[in-house]
N, C-alpha and C. Protein backbone atom coordinates (compact mmCIF):
# COMPACT_ATOMS: atom_id res chain seq x y z
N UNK A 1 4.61 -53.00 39.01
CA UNK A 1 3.18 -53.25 39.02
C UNK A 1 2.48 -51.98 39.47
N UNK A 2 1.54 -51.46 39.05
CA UNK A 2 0.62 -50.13 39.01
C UNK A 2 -0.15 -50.52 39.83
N UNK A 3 -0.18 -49.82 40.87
CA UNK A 3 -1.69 -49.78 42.39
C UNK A 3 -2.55 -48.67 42.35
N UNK A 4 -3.68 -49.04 42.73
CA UNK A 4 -4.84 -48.16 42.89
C UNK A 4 -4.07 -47.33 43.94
N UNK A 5 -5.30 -46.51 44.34
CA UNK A 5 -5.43 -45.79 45.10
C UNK A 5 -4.84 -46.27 46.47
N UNK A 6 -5.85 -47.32 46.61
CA UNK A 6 -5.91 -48.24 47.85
C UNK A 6 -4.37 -48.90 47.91
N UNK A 7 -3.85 -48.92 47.21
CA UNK A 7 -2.11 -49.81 47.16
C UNK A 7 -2.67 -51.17 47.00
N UNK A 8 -3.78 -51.60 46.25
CA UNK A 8 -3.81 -52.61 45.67
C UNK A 8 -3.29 -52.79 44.18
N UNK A 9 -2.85 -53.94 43.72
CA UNK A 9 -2.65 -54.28 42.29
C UNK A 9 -3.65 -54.16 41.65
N UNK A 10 -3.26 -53.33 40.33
CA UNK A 10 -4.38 -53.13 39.54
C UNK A 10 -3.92 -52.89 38.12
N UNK A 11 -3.69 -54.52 37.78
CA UNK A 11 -2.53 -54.50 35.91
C UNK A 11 -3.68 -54.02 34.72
N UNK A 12 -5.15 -53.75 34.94
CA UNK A 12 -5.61 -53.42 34.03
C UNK A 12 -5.29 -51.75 33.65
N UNK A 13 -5.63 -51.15 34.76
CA UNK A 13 -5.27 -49.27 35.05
C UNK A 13 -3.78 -49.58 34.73
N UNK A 14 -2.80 -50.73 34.84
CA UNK A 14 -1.29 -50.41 35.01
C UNK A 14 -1.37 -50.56 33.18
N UNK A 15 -1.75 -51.10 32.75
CA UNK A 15 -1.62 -51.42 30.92
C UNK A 15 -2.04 -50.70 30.84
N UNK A 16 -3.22 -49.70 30.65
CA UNK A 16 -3.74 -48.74 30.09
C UNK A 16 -2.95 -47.64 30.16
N UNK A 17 -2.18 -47.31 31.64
CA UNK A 17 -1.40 -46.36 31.47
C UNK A 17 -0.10 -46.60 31.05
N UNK A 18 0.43 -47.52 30.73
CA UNK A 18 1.88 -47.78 30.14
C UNK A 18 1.41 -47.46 28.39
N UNK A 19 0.22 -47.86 28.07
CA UNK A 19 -0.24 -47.23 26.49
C UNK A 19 -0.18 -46.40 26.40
N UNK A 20 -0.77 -45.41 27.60
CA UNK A 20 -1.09 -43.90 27.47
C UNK A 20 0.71 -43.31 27.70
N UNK A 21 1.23 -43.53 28.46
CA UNK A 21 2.64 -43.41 28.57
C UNK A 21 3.10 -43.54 27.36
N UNK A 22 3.40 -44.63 26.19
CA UNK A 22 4.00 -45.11 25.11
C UNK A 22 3.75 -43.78 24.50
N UNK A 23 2.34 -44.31 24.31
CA UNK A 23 1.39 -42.82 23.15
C UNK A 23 1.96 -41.69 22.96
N UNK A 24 2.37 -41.30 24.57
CA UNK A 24 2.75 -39.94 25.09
C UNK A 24 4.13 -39.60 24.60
N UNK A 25 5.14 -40.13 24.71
CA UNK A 25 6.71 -40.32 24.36
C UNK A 25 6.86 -40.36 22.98
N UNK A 26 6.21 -41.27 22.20
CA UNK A 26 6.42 -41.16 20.84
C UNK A 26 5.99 -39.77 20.42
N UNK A 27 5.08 -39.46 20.57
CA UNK A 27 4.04 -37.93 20.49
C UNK A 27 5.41 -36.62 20.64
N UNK A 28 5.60 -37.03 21.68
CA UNK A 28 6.87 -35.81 21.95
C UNK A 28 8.23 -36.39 21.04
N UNK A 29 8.61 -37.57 21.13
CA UNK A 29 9.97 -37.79 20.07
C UNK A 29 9.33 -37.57 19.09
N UNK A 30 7.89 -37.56 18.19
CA UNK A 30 7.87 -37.04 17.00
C UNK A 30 8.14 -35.52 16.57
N UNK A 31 7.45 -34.88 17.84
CA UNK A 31 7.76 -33.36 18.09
C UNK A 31 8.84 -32.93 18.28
N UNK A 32 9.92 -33.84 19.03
CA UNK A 32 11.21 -32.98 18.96
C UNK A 32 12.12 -33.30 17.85
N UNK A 33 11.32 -34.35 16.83
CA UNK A 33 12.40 -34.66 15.50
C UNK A 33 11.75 -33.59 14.22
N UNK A 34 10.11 -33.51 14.80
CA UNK A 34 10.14 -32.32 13.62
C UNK A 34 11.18 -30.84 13.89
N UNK A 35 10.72 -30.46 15.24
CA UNK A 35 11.40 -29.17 15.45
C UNK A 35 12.84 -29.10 15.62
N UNK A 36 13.48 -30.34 15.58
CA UNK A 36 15.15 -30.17 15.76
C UNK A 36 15.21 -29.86 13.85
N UNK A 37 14.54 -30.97 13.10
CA UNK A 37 14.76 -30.71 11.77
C UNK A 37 14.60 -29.37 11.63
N UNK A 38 13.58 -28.56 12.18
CA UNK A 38 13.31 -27.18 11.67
C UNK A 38 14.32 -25.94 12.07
N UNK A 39 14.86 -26.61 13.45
CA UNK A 39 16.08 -25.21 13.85
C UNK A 39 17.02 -25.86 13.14
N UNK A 40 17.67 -27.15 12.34
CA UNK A 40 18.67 -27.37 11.32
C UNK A 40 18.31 -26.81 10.21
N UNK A 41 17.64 -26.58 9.73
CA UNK A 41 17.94 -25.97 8.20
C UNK A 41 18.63 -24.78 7.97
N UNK A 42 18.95 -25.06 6.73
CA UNK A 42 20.16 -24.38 6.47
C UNK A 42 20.26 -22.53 6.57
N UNK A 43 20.61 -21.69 6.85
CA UNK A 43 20.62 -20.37 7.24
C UNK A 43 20.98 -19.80 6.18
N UNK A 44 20.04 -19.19 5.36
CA UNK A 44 19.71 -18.34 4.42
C UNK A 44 19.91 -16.60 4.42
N UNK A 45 21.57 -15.65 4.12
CA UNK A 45 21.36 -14.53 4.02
C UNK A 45 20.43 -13.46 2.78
N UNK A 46 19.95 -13.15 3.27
CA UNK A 46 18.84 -12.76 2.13
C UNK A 46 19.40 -11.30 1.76
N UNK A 47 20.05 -11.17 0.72
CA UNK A 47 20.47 -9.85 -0.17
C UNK A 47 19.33 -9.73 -1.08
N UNK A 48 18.24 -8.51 -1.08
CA UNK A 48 18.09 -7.82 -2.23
C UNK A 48 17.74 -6.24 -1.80
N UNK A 49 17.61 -5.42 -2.72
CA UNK A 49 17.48 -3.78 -2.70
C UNK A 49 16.43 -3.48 -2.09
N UNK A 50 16.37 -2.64 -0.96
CA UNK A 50 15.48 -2.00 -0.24
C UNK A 50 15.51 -0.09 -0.64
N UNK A 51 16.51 0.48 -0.63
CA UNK A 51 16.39 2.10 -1.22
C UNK A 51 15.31 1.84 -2.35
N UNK A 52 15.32 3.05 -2.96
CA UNK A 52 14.21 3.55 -3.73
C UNK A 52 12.80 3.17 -3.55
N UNK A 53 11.85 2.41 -4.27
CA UNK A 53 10.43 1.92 -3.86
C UNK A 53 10.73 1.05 -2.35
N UNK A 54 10.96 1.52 -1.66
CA UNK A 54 10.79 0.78 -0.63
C UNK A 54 9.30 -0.11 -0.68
N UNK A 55 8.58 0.45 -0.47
CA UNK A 55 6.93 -0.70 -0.34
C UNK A 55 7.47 -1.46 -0.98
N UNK A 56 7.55 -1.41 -2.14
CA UNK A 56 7.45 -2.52 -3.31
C UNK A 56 9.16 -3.22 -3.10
N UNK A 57 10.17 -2.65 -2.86
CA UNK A 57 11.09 -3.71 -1.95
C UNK A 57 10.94 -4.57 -0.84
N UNK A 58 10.63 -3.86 -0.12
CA UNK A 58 10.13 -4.84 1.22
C UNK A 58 8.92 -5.65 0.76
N UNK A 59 8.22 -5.73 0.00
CA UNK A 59 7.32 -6.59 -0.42
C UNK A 59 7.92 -7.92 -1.18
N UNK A 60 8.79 -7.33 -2.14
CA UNK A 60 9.93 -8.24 -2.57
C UNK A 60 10.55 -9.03 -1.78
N UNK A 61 10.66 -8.60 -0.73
CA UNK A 61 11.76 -9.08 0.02
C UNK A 61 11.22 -10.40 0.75
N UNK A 62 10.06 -9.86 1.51
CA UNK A 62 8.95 -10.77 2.23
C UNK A 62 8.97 -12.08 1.32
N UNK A 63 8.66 -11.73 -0.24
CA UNK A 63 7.76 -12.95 -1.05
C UNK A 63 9.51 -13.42 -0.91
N UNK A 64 10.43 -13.26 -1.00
CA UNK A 64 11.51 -13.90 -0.95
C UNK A 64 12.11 -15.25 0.52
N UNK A 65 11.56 -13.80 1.32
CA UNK A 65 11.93 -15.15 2.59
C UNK A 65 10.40 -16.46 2.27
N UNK A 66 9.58 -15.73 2.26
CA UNK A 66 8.53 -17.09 2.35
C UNK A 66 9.26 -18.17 1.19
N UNK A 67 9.86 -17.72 0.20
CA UNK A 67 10.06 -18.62 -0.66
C UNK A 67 11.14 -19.82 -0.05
N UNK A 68 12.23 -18.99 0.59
CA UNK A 68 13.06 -19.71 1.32
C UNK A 68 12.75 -20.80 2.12
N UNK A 69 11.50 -20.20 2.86
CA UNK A 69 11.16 -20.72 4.18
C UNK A 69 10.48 -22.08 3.35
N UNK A 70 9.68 -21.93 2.37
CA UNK A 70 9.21 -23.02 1.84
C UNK A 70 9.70 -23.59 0.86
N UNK A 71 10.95 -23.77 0.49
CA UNK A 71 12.21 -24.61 -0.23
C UNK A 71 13.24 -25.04 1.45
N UNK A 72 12.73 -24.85 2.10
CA UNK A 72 13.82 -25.63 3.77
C UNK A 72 14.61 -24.63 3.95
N UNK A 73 15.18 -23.65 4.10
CA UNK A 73 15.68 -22.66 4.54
C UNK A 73 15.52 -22.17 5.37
N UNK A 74 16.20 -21.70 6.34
CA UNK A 74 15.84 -20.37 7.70
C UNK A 74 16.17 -18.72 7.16
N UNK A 75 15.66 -17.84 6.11
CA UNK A 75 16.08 -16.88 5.93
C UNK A 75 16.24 -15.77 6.99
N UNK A 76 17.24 -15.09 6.88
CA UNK A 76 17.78 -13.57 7.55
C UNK A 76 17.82 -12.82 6.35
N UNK A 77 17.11 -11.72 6.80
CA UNK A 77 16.79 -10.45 6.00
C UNK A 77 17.24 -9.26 6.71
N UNK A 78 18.25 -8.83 6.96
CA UNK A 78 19.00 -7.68 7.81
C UNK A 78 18.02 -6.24 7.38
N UNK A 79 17.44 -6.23 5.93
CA UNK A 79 17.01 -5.10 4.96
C UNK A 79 15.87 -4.93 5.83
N UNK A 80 14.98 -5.79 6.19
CA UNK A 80 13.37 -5.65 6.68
C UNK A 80 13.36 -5.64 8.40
N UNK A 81 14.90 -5.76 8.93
CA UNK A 81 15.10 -5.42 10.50
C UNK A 81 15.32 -4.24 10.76
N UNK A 82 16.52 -3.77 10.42
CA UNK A 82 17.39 -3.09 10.84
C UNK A 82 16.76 -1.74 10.47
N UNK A 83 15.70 -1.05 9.26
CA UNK A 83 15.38 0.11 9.08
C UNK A 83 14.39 0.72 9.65
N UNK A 84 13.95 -0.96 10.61
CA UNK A 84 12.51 -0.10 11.80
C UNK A 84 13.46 0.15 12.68
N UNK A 85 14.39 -0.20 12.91
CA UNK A 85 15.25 0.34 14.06
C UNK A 85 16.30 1.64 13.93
N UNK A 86 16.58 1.57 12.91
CA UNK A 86 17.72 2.25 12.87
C UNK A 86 17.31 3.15 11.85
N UNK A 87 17.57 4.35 11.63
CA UNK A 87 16.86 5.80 11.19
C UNK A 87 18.23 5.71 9.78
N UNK A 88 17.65 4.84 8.57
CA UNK A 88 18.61 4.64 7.27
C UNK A 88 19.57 6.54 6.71
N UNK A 89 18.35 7.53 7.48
CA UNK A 89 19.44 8.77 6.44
C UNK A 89 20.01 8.78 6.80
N UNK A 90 20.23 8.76 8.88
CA UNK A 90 21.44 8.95 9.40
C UNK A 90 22.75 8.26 8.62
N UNK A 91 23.61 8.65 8.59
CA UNK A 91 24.82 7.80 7.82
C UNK A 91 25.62 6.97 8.92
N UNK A 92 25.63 7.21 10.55
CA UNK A 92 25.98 6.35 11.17
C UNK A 92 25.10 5.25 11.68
N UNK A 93 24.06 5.53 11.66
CA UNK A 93 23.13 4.51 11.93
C UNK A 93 22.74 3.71 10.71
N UNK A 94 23.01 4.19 9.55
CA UNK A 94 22.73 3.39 7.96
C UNK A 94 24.05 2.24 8.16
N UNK A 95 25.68 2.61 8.68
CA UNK A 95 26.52 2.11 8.75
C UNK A 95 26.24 1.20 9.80
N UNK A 96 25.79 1.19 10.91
CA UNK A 96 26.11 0.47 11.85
C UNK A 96 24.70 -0.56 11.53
N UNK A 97 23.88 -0.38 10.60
CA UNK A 97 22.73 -1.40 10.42
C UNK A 97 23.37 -2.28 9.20
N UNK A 98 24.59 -1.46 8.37
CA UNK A 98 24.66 -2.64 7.45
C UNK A 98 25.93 -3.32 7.78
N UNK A 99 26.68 -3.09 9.00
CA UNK A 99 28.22 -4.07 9.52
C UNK A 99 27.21 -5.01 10.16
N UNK A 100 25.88 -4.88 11.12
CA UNK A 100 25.11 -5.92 11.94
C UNK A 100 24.36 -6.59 10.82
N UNK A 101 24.23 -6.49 9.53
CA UNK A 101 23.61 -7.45 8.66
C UNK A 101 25.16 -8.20 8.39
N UNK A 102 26.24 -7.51 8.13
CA UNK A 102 27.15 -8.49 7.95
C UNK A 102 27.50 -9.16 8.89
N UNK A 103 27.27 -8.98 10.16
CA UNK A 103 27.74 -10.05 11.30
C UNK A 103 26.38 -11.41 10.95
N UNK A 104 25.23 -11.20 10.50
CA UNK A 104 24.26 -12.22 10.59
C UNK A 104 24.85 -12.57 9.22
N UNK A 105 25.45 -12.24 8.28
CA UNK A 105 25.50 -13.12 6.75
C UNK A 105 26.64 -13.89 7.43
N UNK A 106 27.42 -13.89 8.08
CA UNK A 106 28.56 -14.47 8.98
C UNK A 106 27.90 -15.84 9.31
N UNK A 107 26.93 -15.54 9.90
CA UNK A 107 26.30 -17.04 10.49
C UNK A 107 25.70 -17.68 9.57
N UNK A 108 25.32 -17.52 8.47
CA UNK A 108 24.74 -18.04 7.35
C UNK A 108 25.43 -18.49 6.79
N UNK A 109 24.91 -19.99 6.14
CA UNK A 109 25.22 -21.11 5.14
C UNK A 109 25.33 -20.76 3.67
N UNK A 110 24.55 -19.76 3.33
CA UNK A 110 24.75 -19.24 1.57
C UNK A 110 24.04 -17.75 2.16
N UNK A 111 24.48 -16.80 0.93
CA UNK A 111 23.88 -15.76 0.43
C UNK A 111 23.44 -15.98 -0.86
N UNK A 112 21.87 -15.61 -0.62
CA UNK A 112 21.41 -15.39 -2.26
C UNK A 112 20.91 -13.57 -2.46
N UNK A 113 21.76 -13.65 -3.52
CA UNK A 113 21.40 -11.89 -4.10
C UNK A 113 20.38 -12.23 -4.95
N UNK A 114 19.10 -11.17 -4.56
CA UNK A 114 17.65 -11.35 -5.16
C UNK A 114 17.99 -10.09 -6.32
N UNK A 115 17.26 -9.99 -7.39
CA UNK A 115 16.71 -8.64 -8.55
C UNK A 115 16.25 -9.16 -9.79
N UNK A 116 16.20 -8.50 -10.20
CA UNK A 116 16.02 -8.73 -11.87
C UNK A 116 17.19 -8.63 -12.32
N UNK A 117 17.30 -9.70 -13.53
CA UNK A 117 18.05 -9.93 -14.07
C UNK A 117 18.11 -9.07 -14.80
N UNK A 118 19.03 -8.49 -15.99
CA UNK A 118 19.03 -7.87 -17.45
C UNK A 118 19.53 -8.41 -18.23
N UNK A 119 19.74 -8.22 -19.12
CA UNK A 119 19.92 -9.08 -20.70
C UNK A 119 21.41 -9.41 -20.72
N UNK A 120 22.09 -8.89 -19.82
CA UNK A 120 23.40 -9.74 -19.45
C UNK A 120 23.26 -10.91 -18.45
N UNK A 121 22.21 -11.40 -17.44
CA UNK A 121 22.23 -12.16 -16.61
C UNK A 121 22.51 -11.78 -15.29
N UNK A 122 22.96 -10.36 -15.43
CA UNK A 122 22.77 -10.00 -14.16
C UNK A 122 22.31 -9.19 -13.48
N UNK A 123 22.35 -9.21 -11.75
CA UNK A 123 21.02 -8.30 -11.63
C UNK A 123 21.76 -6.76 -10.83
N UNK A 124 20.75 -5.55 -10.68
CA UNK A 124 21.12 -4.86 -10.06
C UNK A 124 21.39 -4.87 -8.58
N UNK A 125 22.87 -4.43 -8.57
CA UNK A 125 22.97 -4.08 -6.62
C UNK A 125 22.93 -3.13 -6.22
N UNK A 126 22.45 -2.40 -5.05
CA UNK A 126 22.69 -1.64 -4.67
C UNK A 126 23.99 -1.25 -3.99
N UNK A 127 24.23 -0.16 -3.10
CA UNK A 127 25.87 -0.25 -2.69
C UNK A 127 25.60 -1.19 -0.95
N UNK A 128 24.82 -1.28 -0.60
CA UNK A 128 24.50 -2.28 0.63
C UNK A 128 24.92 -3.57 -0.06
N UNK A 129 24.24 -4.19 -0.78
CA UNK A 129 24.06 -5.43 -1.80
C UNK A 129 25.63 -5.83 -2.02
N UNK A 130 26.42 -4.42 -2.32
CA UNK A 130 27.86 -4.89 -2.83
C UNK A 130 28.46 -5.04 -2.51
N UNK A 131 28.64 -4.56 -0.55
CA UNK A 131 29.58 -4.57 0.48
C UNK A 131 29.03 -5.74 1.07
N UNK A 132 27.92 -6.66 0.70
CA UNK A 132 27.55 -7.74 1.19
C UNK A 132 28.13 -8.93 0.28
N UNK A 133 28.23 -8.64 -0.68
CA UNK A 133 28.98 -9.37 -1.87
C UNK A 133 30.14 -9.34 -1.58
N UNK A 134 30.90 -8.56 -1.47
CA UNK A 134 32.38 -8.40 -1.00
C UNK A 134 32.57 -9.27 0.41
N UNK A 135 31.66 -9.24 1.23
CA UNK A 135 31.59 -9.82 2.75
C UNK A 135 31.72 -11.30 2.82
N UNK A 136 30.89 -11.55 1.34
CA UNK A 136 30.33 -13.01 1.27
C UNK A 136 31.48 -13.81 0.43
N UNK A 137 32.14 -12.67 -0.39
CA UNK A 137 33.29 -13.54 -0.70
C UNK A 137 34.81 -13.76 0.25
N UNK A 138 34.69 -12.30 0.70
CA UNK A 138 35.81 -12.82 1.91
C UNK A 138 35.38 -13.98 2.81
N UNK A 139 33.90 -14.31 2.77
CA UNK A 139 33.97 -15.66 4.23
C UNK A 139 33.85 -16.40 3.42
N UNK A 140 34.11 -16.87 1.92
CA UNK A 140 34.00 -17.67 1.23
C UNK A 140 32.84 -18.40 1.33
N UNK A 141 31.18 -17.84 1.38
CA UNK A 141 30.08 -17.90 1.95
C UNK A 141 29.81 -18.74 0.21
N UNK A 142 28.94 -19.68 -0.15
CA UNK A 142 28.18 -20.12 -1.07
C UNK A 142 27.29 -19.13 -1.48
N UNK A 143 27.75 -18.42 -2.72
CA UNK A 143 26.87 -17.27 -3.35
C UNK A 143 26.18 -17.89 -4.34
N UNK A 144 24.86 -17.15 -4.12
CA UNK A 144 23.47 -17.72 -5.31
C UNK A 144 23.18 -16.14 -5.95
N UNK A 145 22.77 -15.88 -7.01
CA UNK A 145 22.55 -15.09 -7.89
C UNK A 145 21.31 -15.34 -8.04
N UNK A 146 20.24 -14.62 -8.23
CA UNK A 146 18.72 -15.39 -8.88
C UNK A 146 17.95 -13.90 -9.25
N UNK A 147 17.19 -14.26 -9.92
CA UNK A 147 16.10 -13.50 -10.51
C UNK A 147 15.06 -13.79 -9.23
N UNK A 148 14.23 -12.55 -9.13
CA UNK A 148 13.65 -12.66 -7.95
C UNK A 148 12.45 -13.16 -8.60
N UNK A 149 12.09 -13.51 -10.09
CA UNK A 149 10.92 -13.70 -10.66
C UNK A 149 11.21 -15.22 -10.63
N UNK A 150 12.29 -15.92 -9.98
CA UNK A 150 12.61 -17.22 -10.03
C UNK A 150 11.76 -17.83 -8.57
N UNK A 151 11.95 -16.89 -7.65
CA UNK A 151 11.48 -17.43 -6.66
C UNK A 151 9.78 -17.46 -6.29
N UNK A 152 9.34 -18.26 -6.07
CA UNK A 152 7.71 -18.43 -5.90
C UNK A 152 7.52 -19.36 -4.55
């Protein structure tokens, strides 16, 4: 039974707040069933070419994770981390940014390799792209192939 102030009974203030209580709990179990759904989705390694046009790769790359992100996916993009950090001419720091993209394709549920296709169906890799391909088949990772003009 809910008491005033005074430690008198007071079931009208005690119902109102067992509503406001209810209200409150559902409110948060709705919140923690959206956001558990959202840290479950599935972990997306994101392969496509960053050398040459860079702008216009990393732009690629971006419209790629959003695409992910909005088909249920959690994408990792190692390409759009690792080159603000790590200085790509160096050749040990180019190496040690693309073994730490393969430790994150490790934790990932599929790799999809992004490009344009060509009139064979398939697309260009770069040599990052191919040692990630090679990575993805040794962990026997679920490989996707796509035209990056597929994704919207």
């Amino acid at each position: 039974m809910y008491k005033n102030y005074e430690g008198f009974s007071d079931p009208t203030a005690g119902l109102a707040m067992s509503h406001v209580m209810k209200e409150y709990r559902e409110e948060r179990r709705r919140t923690w069933r959206r956001e558990t759904e959202i840290k479950e989705r599935p972990k997306v390694y994101m392969a496509s070419k960053y050398a040459g046009d860079i702008e216009k790769n990393r732009r690629d790359a971006i419209r790629y994770c959003r695409a992910a992100i909005k088909n249920g996916y959690i994408p990792i993009a190692s390409h759009l981390l690792y080159p603000q950090i790590l200085d790509d001419k160096d050749s040990r720091e180019r190496e040690l940014g693309l073994l730490f993209g393969q430790a994150l394709l490790a934790c990932c549920d599929e790799v999809w390799f992004i490009g344009n296709k060509d009139k064979n169906e398939k697309i260009e890799m770069s040599d990052g792209m191919k040692a990630e391909y090679r990575e993805a088949k040794r962990l026997h990772k679920m490989i996707r192939i796509m035209d990056g003009k597929e994704l919207r």
